[in-house]
PDB file of N, CA and C in Angstrom:
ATOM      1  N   UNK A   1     142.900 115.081 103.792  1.00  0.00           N
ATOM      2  CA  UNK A   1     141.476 114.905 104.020  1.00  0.00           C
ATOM      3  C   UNK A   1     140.768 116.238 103.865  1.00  0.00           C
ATOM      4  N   UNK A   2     139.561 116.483 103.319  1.00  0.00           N
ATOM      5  CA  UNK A   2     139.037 117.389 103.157  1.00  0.00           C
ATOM      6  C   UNK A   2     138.165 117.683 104.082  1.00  0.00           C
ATOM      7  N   UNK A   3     138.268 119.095 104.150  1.00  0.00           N
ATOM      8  CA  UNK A   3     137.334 119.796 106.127  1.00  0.00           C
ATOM      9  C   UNK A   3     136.668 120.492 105.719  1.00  0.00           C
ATOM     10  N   UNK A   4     135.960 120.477 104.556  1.00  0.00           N
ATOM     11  CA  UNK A   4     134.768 121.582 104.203  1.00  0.00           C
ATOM     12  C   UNK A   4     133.192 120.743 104.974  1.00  0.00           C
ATOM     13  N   UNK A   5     132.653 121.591 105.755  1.00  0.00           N
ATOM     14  CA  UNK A   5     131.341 120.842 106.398  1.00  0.00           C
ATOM     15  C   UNK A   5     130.600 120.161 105.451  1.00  0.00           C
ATOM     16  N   UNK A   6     130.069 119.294 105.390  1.00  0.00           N
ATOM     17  CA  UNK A   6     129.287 118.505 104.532  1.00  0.00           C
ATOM     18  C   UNK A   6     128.081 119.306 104.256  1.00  0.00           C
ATOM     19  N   UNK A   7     127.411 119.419 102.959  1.00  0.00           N
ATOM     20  CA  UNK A   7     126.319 120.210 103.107  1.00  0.00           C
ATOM     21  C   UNK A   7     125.187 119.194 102.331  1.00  0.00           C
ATOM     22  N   UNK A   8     124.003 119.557 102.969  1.00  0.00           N
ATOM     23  CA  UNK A   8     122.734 118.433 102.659  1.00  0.00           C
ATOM     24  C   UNK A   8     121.521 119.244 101.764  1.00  0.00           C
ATOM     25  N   UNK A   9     121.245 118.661 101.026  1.00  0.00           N
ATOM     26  CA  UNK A   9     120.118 119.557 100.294  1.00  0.00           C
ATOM     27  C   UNK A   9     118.838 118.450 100.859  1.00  0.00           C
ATOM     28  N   UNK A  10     117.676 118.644 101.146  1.00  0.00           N
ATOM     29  CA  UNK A  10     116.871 117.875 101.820  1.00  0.00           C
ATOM     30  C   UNK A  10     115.858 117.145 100.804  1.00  0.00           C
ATOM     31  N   UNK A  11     115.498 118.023  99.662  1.00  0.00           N
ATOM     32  CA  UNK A  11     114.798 118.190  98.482  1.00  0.00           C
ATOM     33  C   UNK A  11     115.524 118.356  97.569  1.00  0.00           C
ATOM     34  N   UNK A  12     116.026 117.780  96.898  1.00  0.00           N
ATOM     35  CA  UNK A  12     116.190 118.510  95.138  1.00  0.00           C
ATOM     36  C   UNK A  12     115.377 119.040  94.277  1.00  0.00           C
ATOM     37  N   UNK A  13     115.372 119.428  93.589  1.00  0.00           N
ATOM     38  CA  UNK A  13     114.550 119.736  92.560  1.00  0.00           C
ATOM     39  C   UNK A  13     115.253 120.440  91.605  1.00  0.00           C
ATOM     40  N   UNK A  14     114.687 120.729  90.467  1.00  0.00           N
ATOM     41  CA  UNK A  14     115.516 121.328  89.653  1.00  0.00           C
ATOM     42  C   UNK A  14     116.320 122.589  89.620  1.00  0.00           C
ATOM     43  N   UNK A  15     115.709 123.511  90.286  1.00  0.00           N
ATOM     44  CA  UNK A  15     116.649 124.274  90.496  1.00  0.00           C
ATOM     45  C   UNK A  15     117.879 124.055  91.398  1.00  0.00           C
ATOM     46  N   UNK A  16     118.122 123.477  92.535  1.00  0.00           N
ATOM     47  CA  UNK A  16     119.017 122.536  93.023  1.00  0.00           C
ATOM     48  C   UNK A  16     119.993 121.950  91.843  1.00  0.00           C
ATOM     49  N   UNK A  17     119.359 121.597  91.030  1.00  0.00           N
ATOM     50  CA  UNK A  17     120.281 120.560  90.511  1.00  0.00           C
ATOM     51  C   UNK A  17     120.798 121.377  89.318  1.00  0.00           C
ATOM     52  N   UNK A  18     120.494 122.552  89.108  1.00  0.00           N
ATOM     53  CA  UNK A  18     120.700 123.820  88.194  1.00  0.00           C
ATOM     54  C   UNK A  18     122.116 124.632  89.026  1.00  0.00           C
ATOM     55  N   UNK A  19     122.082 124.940  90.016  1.00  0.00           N
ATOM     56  CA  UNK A  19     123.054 125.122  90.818  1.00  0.00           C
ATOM     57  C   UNK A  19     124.067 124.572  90.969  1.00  0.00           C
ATOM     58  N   UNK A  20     123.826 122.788  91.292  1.00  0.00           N
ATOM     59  CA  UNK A  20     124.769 121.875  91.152  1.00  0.00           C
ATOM     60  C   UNK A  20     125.393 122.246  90.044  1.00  0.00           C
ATOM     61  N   UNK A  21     124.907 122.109  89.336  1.00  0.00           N
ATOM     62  CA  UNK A  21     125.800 122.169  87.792  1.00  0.00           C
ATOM     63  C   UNK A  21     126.770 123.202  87.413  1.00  0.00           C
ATOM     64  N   UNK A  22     126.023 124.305  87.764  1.00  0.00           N
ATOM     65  CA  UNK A  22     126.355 125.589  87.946  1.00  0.00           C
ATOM     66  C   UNK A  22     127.588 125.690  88.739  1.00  0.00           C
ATOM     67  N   UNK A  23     127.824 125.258  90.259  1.00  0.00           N
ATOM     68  CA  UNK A  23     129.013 125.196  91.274  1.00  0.00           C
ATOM     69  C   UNK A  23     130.169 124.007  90.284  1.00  0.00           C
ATOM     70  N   UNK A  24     129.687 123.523  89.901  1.00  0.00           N
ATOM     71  CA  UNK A  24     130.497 122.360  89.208  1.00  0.00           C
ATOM     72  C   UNK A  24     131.277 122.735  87.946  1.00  0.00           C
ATOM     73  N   UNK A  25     130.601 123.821  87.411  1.00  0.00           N
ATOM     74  CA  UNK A  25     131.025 124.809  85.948  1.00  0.00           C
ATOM     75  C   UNK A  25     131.131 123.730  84.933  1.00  0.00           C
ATOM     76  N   UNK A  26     130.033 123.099  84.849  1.00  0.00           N
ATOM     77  CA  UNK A  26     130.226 121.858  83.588  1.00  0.00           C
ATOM     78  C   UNK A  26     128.820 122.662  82.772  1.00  0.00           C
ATOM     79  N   UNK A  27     128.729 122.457  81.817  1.00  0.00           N
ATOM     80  CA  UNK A  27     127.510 121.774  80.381  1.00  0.00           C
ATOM     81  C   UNK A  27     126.609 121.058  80.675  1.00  0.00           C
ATOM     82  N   UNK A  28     125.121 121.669  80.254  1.00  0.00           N
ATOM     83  CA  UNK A  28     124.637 120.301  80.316  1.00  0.00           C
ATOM     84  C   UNK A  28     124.606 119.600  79.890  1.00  0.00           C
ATOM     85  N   UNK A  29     125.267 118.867  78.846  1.00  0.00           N
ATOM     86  CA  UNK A  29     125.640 117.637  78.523  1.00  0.00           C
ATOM     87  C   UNK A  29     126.741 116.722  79.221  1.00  0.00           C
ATOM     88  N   UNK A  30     127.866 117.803  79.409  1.00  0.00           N
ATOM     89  CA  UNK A  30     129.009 117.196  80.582  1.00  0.00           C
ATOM     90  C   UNK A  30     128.253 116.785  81.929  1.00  0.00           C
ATOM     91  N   UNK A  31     127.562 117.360  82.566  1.00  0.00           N
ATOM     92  CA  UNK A  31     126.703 116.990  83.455  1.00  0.00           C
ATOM     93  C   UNK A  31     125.577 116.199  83.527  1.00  0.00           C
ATOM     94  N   UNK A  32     125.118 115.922  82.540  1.00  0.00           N
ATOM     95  CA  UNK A  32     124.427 114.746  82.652  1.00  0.00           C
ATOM     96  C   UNK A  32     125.001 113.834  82.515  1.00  0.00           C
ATOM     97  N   UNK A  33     125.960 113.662  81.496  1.00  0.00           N
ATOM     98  CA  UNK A  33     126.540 112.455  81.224  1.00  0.00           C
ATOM     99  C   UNK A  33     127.065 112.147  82.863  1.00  0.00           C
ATOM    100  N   UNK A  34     127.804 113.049  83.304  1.00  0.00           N
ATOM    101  CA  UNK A  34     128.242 112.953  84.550  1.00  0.00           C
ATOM    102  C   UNK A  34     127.087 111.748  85.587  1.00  0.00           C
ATOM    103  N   UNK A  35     126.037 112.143  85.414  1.00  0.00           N
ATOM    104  CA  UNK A  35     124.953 111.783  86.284  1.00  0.00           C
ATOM    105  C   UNK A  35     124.705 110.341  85.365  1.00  0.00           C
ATOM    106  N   UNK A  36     125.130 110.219  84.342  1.00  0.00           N
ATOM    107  CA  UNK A  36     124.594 109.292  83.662  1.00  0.00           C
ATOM    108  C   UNK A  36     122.937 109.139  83.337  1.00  0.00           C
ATOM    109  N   UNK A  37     122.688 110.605  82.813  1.00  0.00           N
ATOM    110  CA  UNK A  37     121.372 110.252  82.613  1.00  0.00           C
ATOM    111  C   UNK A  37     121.312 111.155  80.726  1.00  0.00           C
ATOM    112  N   UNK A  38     120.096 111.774  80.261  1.00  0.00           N
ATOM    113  CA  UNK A  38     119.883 112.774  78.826  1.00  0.00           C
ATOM    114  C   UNK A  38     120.086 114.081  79.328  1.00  0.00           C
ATOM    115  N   UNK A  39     121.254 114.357  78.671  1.00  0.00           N
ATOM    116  CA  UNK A  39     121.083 116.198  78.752  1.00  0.00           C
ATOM    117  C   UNK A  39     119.332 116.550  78.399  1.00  0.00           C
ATOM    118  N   UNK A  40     118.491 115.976  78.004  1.00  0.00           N
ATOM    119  CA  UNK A  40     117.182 116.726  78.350  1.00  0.00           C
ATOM    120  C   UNK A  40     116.552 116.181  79.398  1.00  0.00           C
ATOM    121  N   UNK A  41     117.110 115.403  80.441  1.00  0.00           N
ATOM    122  CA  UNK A  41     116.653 115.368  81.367  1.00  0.00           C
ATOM    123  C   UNK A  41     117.444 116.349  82.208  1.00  0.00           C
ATOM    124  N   UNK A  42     118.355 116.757  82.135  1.00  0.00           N
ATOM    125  CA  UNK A  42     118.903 118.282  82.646  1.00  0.00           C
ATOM    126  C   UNK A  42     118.132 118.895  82.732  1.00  0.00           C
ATOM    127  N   UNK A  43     118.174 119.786  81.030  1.00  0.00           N
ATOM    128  CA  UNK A  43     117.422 120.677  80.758  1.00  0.00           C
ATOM    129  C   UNK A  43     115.997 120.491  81.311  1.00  0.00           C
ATOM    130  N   UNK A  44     115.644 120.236  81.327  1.00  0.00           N
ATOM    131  CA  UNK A  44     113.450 119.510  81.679  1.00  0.00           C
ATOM    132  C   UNK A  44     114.038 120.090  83.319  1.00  0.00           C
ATOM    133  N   UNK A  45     114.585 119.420  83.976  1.00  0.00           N
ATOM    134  CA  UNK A  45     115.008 119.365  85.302  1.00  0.00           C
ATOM    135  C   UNK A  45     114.808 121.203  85.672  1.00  0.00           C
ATOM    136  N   UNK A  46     116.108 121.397  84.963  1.00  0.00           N
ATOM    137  CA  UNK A  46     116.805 123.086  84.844  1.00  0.00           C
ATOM    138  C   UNK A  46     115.107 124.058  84.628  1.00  0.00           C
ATOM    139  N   UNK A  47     114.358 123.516  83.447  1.00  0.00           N
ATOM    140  CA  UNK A  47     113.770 124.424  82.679  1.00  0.00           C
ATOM    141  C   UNK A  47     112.451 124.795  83.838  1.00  0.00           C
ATOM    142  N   UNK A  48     111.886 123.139  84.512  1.00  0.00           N
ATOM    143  CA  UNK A  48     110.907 122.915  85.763  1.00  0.00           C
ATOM    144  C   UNK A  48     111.242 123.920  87.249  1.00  0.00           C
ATOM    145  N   UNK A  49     112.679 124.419  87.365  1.00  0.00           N
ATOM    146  CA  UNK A  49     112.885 124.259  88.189  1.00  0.00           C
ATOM    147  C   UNK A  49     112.387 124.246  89.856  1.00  0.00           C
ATOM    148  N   UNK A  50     111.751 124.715  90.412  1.00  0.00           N
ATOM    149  CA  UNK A  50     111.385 124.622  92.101  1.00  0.00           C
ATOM    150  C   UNK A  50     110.105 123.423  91.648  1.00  0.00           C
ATOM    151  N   UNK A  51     109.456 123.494  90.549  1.00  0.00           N
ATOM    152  CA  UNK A  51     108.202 123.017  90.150  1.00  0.00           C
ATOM    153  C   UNK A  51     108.290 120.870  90.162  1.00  0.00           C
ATOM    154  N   UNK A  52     109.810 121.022  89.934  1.00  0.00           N
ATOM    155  CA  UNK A  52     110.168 119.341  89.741  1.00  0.00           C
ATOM    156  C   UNK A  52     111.295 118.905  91.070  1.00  0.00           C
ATOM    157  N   UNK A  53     110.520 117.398  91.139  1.00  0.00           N
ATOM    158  CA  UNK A  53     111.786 116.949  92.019  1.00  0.00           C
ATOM    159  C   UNK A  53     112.096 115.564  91.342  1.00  0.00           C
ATOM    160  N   UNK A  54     113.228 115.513  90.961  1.00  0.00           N
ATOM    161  CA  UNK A  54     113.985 114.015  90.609  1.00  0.00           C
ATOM    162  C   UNK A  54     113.456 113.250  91.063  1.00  0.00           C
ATOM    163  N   UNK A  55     113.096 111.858  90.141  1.00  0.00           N
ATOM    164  CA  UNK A  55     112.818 110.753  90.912  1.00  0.00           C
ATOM    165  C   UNK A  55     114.330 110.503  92.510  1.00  0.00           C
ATOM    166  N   UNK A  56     113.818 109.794  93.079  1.00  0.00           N
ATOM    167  CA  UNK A  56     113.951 109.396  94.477  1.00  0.00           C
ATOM    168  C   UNK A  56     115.891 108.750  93.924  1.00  0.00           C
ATOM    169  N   UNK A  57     115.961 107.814  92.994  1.00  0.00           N
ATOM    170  CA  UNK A  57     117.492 107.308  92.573  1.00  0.00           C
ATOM    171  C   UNK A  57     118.295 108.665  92.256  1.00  0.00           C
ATOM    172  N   UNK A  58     117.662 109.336  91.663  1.00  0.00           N
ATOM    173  CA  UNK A  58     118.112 110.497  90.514  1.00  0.00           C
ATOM    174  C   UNK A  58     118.272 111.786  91.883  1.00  0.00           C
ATOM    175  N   UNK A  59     117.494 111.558  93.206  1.00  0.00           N
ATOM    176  CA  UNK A  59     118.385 112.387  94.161  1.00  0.00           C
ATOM    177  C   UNK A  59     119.307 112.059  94.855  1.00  0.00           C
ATOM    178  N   UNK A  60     119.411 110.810  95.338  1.00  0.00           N
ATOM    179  CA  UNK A  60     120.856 109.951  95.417  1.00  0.00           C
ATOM    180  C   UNK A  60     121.873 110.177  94.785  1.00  0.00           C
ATOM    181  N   UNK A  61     121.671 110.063  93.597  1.00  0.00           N
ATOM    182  CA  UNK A  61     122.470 110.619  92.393  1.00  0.00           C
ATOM    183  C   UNK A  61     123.422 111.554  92.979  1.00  0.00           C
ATOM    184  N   UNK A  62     122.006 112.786  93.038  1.00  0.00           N
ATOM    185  CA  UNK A  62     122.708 114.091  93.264  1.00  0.00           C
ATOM    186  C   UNK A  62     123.559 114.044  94.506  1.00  0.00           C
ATOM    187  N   UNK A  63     123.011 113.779  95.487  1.00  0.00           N
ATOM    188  CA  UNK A  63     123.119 113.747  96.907  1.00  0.00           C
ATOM    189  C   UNK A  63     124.862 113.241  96.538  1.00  0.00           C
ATOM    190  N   UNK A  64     125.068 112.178  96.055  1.00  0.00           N
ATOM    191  CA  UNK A  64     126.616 111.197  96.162  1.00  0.00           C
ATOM    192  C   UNK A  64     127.157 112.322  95.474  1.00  0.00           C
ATOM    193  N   UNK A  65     126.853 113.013  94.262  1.00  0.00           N
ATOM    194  CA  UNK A  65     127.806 114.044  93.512  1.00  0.00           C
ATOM    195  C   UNK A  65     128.355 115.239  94.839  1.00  0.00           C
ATOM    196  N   UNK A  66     127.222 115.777  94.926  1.00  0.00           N
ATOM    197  CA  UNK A  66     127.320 117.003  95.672  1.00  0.00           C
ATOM    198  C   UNK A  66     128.113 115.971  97.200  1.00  0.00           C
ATOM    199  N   UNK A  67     128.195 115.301  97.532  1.00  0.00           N
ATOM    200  CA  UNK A  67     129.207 114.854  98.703  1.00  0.00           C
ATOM    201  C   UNK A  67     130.537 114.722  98.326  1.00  0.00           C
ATOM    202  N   UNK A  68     130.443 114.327  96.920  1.00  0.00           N
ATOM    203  CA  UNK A  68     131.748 113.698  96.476  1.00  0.00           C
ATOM    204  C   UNK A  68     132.567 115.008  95.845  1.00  0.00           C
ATOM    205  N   UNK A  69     132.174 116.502  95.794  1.00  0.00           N
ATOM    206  CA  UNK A  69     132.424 117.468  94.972  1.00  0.00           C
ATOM    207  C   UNK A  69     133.541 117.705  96.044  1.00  0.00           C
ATOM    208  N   UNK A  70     134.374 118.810  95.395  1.00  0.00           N
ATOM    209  CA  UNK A  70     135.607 119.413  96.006  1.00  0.00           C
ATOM    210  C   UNK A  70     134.998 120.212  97.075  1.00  0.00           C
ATOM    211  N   UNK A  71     135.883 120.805  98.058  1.00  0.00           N
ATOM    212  CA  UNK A  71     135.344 121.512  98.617  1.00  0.00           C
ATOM    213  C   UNK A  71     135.568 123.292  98.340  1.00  0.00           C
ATOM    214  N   UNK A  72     135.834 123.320  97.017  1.00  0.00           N
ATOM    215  CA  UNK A  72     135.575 124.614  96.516  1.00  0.00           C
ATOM    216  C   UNK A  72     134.229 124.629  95.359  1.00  0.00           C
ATOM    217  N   UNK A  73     134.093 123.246  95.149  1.00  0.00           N
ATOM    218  CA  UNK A  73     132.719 123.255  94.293  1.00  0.00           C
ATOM    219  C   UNK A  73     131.611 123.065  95.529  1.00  0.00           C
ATOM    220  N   UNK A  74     131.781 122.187  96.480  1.00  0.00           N
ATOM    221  CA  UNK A  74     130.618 122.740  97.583  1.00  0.00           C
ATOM    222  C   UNK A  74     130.044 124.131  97.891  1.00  0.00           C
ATOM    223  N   UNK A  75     131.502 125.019  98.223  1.00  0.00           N
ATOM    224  CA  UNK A  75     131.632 126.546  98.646  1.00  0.00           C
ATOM    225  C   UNK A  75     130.808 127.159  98.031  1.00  0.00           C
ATOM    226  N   UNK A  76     131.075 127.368  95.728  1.00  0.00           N
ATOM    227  CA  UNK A  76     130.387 127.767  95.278  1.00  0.00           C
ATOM    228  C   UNK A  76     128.542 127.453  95.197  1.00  0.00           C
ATOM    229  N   UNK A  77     128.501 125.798  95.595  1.00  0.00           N
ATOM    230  CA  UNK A  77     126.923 125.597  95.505  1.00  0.00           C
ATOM    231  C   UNK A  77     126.384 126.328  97.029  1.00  0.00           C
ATOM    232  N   UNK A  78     127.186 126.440  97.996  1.00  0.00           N
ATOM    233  CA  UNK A  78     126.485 127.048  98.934  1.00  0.00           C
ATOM    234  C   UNK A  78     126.170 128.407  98.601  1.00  0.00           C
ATOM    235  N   UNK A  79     127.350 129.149  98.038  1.00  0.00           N
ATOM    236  CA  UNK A  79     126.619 130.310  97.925  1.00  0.00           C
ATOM    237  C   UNK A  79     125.584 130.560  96.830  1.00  0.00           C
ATOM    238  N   UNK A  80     125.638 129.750  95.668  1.00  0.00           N
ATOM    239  CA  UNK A  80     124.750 130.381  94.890  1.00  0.00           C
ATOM    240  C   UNK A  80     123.134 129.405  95.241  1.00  0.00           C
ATOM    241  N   UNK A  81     123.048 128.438  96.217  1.00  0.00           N
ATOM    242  CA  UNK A  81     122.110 128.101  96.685  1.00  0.00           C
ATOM    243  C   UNK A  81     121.512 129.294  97.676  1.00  0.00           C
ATOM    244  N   UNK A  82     122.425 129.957  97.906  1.00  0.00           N
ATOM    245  CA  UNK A  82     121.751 130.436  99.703  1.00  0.00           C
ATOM    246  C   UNK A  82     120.609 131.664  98.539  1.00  0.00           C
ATOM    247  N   UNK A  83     119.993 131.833  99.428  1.00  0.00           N
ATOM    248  CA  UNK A  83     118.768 133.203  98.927  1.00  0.00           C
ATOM    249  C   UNK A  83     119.292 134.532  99.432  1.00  0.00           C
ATOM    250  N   UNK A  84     119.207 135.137  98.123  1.00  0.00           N
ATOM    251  CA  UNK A  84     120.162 136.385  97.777  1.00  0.00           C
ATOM    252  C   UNK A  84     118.480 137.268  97.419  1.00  0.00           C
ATOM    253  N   UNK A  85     119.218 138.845  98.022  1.00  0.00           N
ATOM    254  CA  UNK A  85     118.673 139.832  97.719  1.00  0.00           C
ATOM    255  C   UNK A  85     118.067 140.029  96.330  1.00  0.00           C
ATOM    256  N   UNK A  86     118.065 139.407  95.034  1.00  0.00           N
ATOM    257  CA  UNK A  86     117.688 139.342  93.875  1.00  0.00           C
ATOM    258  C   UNK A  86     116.410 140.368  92.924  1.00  0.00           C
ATOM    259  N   UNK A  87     116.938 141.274  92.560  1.00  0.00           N
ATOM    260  CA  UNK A  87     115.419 142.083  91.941  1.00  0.00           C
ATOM    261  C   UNK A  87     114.307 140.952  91.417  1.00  0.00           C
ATOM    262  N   UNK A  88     113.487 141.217  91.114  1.00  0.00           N
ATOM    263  CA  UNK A  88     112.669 139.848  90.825  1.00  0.00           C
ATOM    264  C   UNK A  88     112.560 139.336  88.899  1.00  0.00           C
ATOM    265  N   UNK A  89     112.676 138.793  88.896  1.00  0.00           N
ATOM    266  CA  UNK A  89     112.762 138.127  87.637  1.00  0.00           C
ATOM    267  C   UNK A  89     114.873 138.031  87.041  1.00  0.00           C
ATOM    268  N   UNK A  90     115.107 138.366  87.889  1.00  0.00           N
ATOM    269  CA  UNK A  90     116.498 138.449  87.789  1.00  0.00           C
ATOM    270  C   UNK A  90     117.356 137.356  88.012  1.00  0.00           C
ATOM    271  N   UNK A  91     117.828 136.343  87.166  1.00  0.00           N
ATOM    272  CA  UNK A  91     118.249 134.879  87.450  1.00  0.00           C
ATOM    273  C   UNK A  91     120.042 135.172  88.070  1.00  0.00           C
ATOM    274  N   UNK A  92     119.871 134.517  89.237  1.00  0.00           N
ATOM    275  CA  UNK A  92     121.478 134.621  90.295  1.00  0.00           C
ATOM    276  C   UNK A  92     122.459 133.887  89.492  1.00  0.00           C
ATOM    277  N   UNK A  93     122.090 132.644  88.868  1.00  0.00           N
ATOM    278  CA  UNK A  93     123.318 132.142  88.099  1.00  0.00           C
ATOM    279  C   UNK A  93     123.564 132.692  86.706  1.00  0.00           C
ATOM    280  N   UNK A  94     123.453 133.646  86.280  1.00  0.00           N
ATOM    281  CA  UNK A  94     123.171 134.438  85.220  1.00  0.00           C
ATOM    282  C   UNK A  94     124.263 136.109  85.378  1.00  0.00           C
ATOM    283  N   UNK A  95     125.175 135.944  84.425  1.00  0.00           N
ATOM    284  CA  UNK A  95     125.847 137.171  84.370  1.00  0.00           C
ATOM    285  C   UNK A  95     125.133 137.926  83.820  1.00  0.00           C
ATOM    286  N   UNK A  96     125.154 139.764  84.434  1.00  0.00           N
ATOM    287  CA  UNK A  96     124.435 140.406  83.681  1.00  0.00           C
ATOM    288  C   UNK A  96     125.175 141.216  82.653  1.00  0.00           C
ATOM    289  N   UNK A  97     125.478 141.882  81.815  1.00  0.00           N
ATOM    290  CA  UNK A  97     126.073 142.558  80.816  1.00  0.00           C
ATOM    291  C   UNK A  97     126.637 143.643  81.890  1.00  0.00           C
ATOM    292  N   UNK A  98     127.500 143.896  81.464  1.00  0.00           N
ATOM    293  CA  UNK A  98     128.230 145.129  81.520  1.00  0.00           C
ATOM    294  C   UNK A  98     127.595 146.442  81.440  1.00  0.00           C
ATOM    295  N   UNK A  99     127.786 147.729  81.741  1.00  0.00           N
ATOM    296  CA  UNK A  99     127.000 148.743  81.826  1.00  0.00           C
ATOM    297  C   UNK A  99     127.132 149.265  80.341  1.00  0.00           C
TER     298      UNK A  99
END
């Protein structure tokens, strides 16, 4: 049985669901399909992000994924959900180059 605390997102929105994807290390195409919806409804989702929230099914959606995820893909959405020190314009799910 898995003992990772359950974690609740209250709101989705796209950046949420940019993360999801992100903790999940899929494509957006693997991930939508996942969701069963258009990789440009990803992307639109991804591109909107804090600005959009999924219709009301389409956070269910999320909500059942993100319950049903491992609890090392939870781990990673917690941390790259939580709010990080970030210079500004500087995207957290985003590797930066090498020096």
């Amino acid at each position: 049985m898995d003992s990772a605390p359950p974690l609740t997102v209250s709101q989705w929105t796209g950046a949420e669901a940019r993360v999801l994807r992100a903790a999940k290390r899929m494509s957006v195409r693997s991930f939508a399909a996942h969701l069963g919806v258009a990789a440009r409804t990803v992307s639109y989702w991804e591109s909107e992000g804090q600005r959009i929230t999924p219709r009301p099914d389409m956070q269910a959606i999320l909500d059942q994924v993100l319950e049903s995820a491992t609890a090392e893909v939870r781990y990673r959405f917690a941390l790259l959900a939580a709010p990080t020190a970030q210079p500004m314009g500087q995207d957290p799910l985003r590797h930066s180059d090498p020096p």
